[in-house]
Protein backbone atom coordinates (compact mmCIF):
# COMPACT_ATOMS: atom_id res chain seq x y z
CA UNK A 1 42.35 88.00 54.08
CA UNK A 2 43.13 87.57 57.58
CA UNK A 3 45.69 89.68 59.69
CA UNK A 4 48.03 86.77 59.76
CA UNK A 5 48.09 86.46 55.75
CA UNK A 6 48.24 90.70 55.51
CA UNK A 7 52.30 90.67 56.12
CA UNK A 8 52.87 87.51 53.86
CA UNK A 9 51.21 88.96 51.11
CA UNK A 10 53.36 92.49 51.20
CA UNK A 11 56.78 90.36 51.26
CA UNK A 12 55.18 88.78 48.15
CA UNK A 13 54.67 92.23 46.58
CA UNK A 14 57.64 93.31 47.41
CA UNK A 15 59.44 91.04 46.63
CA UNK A 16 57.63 90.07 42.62
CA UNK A 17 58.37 94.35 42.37
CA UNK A 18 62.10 93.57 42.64
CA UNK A 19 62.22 90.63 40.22
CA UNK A 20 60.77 93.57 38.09
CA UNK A 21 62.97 96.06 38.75
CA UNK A 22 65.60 93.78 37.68
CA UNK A 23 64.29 92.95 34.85
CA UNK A 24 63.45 96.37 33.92
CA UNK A 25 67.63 96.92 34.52
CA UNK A 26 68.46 93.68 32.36
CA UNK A 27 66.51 94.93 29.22
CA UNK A 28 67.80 98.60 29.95
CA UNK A 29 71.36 96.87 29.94
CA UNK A 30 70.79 95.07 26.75
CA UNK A 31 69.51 97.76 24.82
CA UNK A 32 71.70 100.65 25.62
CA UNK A 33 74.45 98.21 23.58
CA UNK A 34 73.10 99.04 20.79
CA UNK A 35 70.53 102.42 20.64
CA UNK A 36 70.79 106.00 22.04
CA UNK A 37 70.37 106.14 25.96
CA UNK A 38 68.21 108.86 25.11
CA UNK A 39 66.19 106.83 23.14
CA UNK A 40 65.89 103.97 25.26
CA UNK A 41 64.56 106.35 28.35
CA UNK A 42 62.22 108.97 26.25
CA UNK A 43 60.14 105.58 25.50
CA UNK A 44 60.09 104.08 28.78
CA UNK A 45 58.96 107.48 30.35
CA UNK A 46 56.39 108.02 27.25
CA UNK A 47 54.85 104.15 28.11
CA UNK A 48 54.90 104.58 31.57
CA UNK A 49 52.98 108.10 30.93
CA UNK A 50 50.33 106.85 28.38
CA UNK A 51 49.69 103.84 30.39
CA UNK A 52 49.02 105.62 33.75
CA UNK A 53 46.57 107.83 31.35
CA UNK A 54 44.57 105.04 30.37
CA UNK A 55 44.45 103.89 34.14
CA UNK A 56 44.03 107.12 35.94
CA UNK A 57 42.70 109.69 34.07
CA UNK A 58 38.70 107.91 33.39
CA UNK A 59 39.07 108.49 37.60
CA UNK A 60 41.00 111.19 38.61
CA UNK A 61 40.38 113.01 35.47
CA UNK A 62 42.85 116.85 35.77
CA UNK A 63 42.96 116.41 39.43
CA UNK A 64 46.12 114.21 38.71
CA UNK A 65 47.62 117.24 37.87
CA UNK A 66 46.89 118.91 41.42
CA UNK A 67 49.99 119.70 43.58
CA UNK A 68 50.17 121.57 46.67
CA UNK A 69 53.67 121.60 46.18
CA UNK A 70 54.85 122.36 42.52
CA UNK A 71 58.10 123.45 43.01
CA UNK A 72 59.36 120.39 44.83
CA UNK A 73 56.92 118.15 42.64
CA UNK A 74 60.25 119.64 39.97
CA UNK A 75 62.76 118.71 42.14
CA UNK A 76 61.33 115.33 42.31
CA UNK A 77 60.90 114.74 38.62
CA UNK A 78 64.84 116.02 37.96
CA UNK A 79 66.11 113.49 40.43
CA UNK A 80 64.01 110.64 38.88
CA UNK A 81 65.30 111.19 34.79
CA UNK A 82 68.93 111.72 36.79
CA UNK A 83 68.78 108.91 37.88
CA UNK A 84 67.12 107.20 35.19
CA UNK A 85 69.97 108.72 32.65
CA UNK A 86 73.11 107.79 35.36
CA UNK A 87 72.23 104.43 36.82
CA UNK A 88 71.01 103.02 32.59
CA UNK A 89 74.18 104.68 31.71
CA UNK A 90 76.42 102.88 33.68
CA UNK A 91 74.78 99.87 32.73
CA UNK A 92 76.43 99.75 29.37
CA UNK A 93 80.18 99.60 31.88
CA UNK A 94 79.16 97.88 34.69
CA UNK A 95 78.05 94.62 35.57
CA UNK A 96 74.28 94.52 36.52
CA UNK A 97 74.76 93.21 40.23
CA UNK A 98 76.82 95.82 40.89
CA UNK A 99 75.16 98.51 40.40
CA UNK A 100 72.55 97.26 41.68
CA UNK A 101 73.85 96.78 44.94
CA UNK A 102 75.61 100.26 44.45
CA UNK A 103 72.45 101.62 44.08
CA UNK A 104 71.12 100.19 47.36
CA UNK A 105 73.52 102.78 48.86
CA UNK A 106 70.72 105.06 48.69
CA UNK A 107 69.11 104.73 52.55
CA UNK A 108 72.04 104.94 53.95
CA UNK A 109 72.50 108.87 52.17
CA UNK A 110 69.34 109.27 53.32
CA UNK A 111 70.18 108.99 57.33
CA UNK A 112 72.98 111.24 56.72
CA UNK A 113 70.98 113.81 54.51
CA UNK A 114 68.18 113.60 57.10
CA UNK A 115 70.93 114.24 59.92
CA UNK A 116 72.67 117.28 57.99
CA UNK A 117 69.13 118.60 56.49
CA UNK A 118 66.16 117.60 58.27
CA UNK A 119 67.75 117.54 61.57
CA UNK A 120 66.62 113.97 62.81
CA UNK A 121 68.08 112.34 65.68
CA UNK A 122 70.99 109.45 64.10
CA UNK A 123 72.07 106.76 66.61
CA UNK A 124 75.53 106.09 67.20
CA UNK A 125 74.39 102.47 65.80
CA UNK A 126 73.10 103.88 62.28
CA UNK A 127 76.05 106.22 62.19
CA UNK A 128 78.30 103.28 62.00
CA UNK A 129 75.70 101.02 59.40
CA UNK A 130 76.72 103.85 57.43
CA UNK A 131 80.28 103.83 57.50
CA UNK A 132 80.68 100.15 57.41
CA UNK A 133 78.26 100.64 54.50
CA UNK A 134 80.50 102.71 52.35
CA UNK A 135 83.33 100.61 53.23
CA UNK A 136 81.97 97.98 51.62
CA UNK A 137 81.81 99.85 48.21
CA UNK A 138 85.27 99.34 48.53
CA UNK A 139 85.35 95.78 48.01
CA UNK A 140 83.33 96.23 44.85
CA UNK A 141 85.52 99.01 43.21
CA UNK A 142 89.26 98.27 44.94
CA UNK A 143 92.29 99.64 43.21
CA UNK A 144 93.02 97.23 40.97
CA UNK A 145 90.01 95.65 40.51
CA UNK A 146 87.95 95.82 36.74
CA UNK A 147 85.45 97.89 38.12
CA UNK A 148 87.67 100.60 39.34
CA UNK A 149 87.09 102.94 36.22
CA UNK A 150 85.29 106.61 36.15
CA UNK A 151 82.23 105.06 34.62
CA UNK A 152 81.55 103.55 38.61
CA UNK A 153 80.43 107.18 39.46
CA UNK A 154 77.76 106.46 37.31
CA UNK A 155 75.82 104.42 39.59
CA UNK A 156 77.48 106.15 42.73
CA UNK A 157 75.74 109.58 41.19
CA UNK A 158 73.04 107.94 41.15
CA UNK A 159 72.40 106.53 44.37
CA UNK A 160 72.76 110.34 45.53
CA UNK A 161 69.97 111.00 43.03
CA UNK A 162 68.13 108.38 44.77
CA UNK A 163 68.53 109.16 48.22
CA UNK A 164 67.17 112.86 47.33
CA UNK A 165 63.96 111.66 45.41
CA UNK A 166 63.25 109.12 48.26
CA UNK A 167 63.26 112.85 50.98
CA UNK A 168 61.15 114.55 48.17
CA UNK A 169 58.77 111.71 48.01
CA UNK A 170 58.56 111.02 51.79
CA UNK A 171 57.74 114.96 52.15
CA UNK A 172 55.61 115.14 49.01
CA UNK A 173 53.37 111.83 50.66
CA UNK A 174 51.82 114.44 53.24
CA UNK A 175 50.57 116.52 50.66
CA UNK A 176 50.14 114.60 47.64
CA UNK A 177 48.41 111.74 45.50
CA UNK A 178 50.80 109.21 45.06
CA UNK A 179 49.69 109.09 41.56
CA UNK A 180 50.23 112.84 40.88
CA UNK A 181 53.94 112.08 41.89
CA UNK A 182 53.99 109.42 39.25
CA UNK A 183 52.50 110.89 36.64
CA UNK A 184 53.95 114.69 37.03
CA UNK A 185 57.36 112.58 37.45
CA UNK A 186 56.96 110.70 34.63
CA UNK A 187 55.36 114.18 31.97
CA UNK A 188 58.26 115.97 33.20
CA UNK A 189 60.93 113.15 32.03
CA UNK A 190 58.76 112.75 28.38
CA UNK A 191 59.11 117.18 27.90
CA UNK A 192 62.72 117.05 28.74
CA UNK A 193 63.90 113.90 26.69
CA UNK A 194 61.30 115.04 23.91
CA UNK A 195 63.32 118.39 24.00
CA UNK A 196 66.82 116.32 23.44
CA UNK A 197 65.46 113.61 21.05
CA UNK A 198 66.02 115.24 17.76
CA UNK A 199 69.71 112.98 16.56
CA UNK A 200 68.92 110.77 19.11
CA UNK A 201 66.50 108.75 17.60
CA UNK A 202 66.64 105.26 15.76
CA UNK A 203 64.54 104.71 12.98
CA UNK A 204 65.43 101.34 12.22
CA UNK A 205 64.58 99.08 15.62
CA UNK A 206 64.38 95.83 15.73
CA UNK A 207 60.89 94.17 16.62
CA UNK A 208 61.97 92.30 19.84
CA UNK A 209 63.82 95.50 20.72
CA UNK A 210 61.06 97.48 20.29
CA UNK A 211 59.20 95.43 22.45
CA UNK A 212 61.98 95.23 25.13
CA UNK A 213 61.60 98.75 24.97
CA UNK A 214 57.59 99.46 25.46
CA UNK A 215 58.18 96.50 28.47
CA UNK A 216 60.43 98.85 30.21
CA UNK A 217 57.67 101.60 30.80
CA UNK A 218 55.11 98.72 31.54
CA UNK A 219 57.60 97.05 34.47
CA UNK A 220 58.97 100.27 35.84
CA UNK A 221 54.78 101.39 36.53
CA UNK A 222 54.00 97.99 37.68
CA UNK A 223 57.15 97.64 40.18
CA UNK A 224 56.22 100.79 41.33
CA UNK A 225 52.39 100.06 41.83
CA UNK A 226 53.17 96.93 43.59
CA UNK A 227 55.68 98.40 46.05
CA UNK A 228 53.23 101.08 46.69
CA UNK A 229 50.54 97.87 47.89
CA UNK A 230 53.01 96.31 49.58
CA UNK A 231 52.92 98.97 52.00
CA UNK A 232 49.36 98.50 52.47
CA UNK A 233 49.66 95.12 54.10
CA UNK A 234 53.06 95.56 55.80
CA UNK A 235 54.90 98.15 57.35
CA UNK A 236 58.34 99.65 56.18
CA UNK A 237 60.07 98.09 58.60
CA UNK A 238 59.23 94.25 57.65
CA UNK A 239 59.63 94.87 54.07
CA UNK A 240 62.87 96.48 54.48
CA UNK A 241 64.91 92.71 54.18
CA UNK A 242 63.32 91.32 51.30
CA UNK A 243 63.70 94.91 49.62
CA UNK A 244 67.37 93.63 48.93
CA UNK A 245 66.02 90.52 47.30
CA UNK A 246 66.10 92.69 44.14
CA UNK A 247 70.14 92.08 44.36
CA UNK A 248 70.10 88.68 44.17
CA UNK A 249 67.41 88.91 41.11
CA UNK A 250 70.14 91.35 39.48
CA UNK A 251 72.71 88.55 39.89
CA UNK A 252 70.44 86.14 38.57
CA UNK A 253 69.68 88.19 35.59
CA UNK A 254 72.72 89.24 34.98
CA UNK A 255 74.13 85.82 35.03
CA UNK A 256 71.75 84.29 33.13
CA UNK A 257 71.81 87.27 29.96
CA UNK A 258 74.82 87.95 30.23
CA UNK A 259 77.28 85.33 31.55
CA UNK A 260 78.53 88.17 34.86
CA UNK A 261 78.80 87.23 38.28
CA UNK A 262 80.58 89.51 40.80
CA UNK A 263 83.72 88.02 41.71
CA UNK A 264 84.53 87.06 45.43
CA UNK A 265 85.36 90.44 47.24
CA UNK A 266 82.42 92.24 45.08
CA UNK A 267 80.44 89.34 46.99
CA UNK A 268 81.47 90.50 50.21
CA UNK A 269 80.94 93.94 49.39
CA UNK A 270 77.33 93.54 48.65
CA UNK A 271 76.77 91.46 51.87
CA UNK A 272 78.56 94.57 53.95
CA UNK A 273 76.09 97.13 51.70
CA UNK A 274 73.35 94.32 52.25
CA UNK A 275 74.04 94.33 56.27
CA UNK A 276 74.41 97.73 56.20
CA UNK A 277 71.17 99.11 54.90
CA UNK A 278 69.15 96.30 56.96
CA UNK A 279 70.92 97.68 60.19
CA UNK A 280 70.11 101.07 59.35
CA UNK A 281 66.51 100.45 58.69
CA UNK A 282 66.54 98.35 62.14
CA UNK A 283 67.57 100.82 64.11
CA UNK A 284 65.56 103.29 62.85
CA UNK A 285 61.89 101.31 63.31
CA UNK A 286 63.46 100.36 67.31
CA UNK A 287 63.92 104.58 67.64
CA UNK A 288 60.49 105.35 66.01
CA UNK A 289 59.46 102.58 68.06
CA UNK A 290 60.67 103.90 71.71
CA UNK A 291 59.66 107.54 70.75
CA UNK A 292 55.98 106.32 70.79
């Protein structure tokens, strides 16, 4: 593959990870209509677990238990179910492009956590991608508006959750195998949800559903394994745009199962989030770019 192709064929990754992602959230959004949230997570985390097994383990064999960093390794695998149990959740309320772009909220928390936490120098430019950033939440959930209900702090909460597990992993990276992250992510989500199965379970599931539900483990690992290539052939900073393709898939999926498209404003308010984020991660390659 030549050097030329290398860049084309991470915006390709990325971008057939977000048409998974979004299909992962369009299954998740069907199914929590009609069975247990707990249910519907406990088998996506128990797929997604037994799969990366059967790929990892022949290889890696205990060592993909093997974490400098145990403690945080926690941290990083309560921040994943939260979100995994908030952003589903509000799925059954809210309209799937929605919280998808409400979700995408997520590095823009991260400039200010990394200003407040870890100290890093914020440009006057990203300070205001951020504000104009939350701003446009606004136009999504006005006063007024359908959306404008408690069950939007679902995906808010969420996009907090987010923003912390994307600091854990960028500090975990330095120490650890991206596939321990995964997998000691993923074991820690199957204990918990085992733990709080019991009343939560469905006996009687309907084939397709069933299957809907074993595809969520299989698309969430695959997203994720393709975003992690992506990065191989492209930096950060070019796949950044066509990270926010996975919006427009939500839309599309959402339309298409569903019948929902956000109205005009909620347009305009995932443009400003859209904007936002891009800006953010645009100044922040040009800084890491000058500090060289």
């Amino acid at each position: 593959m030549s050097s030329t192709q290398k860049p084309l064929y991470g915006v390709l990754l990325i971008l057939c990870a977000g048409l998974l992602l979004a299909s992962h959230d369009g299954f998740s959004k069907y199914l929590t209509h009609i069975y247990p949230l707990i249910m519907i997570i406990w088998l996506r985390y128990l797929v997604q677990t037994l799969t990366m097994i059967v790929l990892f383990f022949p290889k890696m064999r205990w060592t993909i238990l093997r974490t400098q960093r145990p403690w945080l390794q926690l941290v990083r695998g309560v921040s994943l179910l939260s979100i995994s149990l908030l952003f589903i959740g509000g799925l059954r309320y809210i309209p799937l492009a929605e919280a998808t772009a409400v979700m995408f909220l997520a590095p823009l928390i991260v400039t200010v956590l990394s200003a407040l936490f870890l100290h890093e120098n914020i440009s006057k430019g990203q300070w205001i991608a951020v504000i104009v950033g939350f701003l446009g939440v606004l136009f999504i959930v006005r006063p007024g508006g359908v959306l404008f209900t408690p069950a939007i702090l679902l995906p808010v909460s969420a996009s907090f959750c987010f923003a912390f597990y994307q600091l854990i992993t960028r500090r975990l990276s330095s120490t650890d195998h991206a596939v321990t992250s995964n997998f000691l992510s993923g074991l820690f989500g199957v204990i918990v949800l085992t733990a709080l199965l019991p009343g939560q379970y469905t006996l009687h599931v309907a084939s397709i559903d069933l299957l809907f539900m074993l595809a969520l483990g299989l698309l969430a690992m695959t997203a994720h394994i393709l975003l992690s290539m992506a990065l191989k052939y492209s930096t950060a900073a070019t796949l950044a745009p066509f990270t926010y393709a996975q919006i427009i898939f939500a839309g599309v999926v959402g339309y298409l199962s569903f019948g929902q498209l956000p109205d005009a404003l909620a347009m305009i308010g995932v443009l400003i989030i859209s904007c936002s984020g891009l800006a953010v991660a645009y100044l922040q390659h040009h800084v890491q770019r000058e500090s060289r």
